[in-house]
C-alpha atoms as a PDB file:
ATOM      1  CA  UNK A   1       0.000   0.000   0.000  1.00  0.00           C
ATOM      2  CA  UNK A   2       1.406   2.897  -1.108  1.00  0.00           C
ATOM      3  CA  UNK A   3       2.162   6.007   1.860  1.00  0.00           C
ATOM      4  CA  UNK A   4       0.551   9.390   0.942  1.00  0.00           C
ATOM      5  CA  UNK A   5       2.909  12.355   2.093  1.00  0.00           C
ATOM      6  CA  UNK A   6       1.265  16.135   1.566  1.00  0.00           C
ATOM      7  CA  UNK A   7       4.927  18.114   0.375  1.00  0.00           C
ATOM      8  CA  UNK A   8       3.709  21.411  -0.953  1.00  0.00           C
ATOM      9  CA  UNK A   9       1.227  24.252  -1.152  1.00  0.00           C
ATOM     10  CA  UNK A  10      -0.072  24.672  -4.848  1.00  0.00           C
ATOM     11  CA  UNK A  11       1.880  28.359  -4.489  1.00  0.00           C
ATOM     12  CA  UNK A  12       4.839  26.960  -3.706  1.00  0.00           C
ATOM     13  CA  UNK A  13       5.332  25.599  -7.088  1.00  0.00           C
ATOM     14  CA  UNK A  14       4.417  28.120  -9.882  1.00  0.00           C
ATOM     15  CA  UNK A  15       3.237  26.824 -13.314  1.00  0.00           C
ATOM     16  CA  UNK A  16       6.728  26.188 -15.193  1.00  0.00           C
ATOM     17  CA  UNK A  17       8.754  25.706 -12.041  1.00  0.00           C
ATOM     18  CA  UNK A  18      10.086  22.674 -10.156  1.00  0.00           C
ATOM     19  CA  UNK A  19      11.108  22.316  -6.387  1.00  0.00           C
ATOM     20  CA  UNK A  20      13.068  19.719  -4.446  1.00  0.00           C
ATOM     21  CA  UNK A  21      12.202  18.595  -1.244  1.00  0.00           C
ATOM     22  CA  UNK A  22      12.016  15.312   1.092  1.00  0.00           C
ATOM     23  CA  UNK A  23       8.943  12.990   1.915  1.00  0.00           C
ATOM     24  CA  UNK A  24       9.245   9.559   3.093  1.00  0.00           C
ATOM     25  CA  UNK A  25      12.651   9.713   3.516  1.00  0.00           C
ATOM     26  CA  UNK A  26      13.767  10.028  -0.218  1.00  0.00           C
ATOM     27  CA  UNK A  27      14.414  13.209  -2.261  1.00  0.00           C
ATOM     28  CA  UNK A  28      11.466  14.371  -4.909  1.00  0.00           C
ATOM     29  CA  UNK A  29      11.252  16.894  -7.639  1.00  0.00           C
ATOM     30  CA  UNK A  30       7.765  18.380  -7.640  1.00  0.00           C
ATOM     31  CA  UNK A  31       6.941  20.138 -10.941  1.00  0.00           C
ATOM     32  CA  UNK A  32       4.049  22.160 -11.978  1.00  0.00           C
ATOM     33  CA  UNK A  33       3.672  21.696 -15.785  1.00  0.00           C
ATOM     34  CA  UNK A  34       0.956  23.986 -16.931  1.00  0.00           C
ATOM     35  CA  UNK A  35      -1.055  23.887 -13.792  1.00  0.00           C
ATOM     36  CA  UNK A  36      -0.437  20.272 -13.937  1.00  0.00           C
ATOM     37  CA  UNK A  37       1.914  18.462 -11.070  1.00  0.00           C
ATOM     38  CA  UNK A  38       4.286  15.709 -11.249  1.00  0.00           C
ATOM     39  CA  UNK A  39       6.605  14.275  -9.309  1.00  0.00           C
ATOM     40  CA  UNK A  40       9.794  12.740 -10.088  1.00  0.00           C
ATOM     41  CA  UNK A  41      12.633  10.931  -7.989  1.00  0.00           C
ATOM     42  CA  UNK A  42      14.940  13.833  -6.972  1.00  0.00           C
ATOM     43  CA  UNK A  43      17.848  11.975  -7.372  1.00  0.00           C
ATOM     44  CA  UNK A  44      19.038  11.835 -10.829  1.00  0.00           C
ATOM     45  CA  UNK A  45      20.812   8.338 -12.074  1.00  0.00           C
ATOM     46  CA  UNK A  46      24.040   9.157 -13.795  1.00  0.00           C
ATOM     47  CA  UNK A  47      25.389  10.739 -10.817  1.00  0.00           C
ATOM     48  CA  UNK A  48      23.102  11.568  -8.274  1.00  0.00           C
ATOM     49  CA  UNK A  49      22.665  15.445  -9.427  1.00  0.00           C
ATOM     50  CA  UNK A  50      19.525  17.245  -7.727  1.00  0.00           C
ATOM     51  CA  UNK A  51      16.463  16.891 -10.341  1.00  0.00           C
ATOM     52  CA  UNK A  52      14.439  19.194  -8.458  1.00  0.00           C
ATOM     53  CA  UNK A  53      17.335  21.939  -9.145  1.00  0.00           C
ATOM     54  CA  UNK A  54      16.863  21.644 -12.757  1.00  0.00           C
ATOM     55  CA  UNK A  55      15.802  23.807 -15.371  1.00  0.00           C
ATOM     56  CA  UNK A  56      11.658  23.194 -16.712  1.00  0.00           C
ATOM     57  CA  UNK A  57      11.240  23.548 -20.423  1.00  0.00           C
ATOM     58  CA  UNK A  58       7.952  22.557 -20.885  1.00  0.00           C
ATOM     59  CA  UNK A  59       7.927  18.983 -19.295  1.00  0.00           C
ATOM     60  CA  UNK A  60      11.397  18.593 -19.706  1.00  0.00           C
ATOM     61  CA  UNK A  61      13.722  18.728 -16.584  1.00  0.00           C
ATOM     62  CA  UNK A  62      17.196  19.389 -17.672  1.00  0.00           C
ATOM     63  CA  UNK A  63      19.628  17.795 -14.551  1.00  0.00           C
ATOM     64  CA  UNK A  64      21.851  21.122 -13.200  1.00  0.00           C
ATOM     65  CA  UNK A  65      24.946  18.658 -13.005  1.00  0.00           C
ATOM     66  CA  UNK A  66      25.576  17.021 -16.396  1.00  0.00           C
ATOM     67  CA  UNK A  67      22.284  17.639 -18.759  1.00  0.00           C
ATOM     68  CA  UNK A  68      20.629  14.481 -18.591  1.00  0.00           C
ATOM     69  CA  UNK A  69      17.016  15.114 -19.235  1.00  0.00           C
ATOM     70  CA  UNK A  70      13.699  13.451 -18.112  1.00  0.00           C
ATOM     71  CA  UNK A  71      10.069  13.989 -19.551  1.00  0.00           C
ATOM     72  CA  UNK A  72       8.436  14.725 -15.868  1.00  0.00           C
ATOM     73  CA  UNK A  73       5.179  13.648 -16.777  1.00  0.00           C
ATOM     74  CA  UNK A  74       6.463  10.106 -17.683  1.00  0.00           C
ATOM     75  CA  UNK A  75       9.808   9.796 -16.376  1.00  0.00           C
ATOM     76  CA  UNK A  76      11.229   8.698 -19.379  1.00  0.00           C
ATOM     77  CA  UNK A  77      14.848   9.697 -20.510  1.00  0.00           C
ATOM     78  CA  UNK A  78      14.726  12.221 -23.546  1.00  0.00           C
ATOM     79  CA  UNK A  79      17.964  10.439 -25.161  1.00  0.00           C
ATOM     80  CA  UNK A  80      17.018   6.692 -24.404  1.00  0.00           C
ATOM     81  CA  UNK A  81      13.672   5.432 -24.052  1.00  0.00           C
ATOM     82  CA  UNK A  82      14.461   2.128 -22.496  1.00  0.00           C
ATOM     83  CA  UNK A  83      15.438   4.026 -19.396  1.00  0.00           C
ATOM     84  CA  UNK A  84      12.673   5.363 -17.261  1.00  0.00           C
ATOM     85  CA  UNK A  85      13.066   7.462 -13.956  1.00  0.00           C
ATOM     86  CA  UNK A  86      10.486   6.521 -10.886  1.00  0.00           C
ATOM     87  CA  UNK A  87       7.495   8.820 -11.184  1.00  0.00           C
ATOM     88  CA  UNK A  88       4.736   9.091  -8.177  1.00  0.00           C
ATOM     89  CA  UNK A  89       1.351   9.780  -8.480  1.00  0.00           C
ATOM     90  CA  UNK A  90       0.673  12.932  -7.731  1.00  0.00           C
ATOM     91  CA  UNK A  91      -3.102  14.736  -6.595  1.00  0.00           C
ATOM     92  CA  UNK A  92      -4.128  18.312  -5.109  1.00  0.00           C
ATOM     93  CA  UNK A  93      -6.870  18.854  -2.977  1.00  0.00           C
ATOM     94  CA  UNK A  94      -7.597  22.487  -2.352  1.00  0.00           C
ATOM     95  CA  UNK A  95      -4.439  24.186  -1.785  1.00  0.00           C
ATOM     96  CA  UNK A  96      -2.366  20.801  -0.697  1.00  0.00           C
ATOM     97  CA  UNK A  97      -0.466  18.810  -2.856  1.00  0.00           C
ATOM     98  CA  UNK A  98      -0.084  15.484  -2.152  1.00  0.00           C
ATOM     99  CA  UNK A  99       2.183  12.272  -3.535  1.00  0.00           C
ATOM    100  CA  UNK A 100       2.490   8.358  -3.068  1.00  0.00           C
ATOM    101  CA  UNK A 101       5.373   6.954  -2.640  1.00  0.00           C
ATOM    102  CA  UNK A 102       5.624   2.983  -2.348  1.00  0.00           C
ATOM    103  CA  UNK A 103       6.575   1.194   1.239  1.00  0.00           C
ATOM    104  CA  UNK A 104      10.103   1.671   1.943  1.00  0.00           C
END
């Protein structure tokens, strides 16, 4: 069952923006594409670089450490499809937004 952790205000992320922060004792990027959230691992995989820190264009997150880019509403690596980076269901309820992250 997955654990449901409330990590943000929907002003704390502003449409075309992306924040870092913890919940569940892992790292996630929250991004707001378009009034739209998603949430990412923070951690990136080639080196660990913080996702959350990264540029937004459009619903690509651009990794501040070495450019490796993710599609944040899927996850999926913009230069290799076969690799996929843990996404979490995301859902707002009035001003609260809320993810799932799986049972550590």
């Amino acid at each position: 069952m997955p654990d449901r952790h409330r990590v943000a205000s929907v002003s704390d992320v502003p449409p075309g923006e992306g924040i870092e922060l913890a919940a569940g004792g892992r790292m996630i990027a929250l991004f707001n594409v378009e009034g739209e959230f998603h949430a990412l691992d923070g951690v990136c995989p080639h080196s660990g670089g913080p996702l959350g820190q990264g540029a937004l264009s459009g619903c690509i997150v651009t990794c501040p450490w070495h450019g490796w880019q993710f599609d944040v509403t899927t996850g999926v690596h913009q230069l290799n499809a076969g690799l996929s980076h843990p996404k979490f269901p995301v859902t707002v309820e009035g001003d609260d937004v809320f993810v799932e992250l799986p049972e550590q």
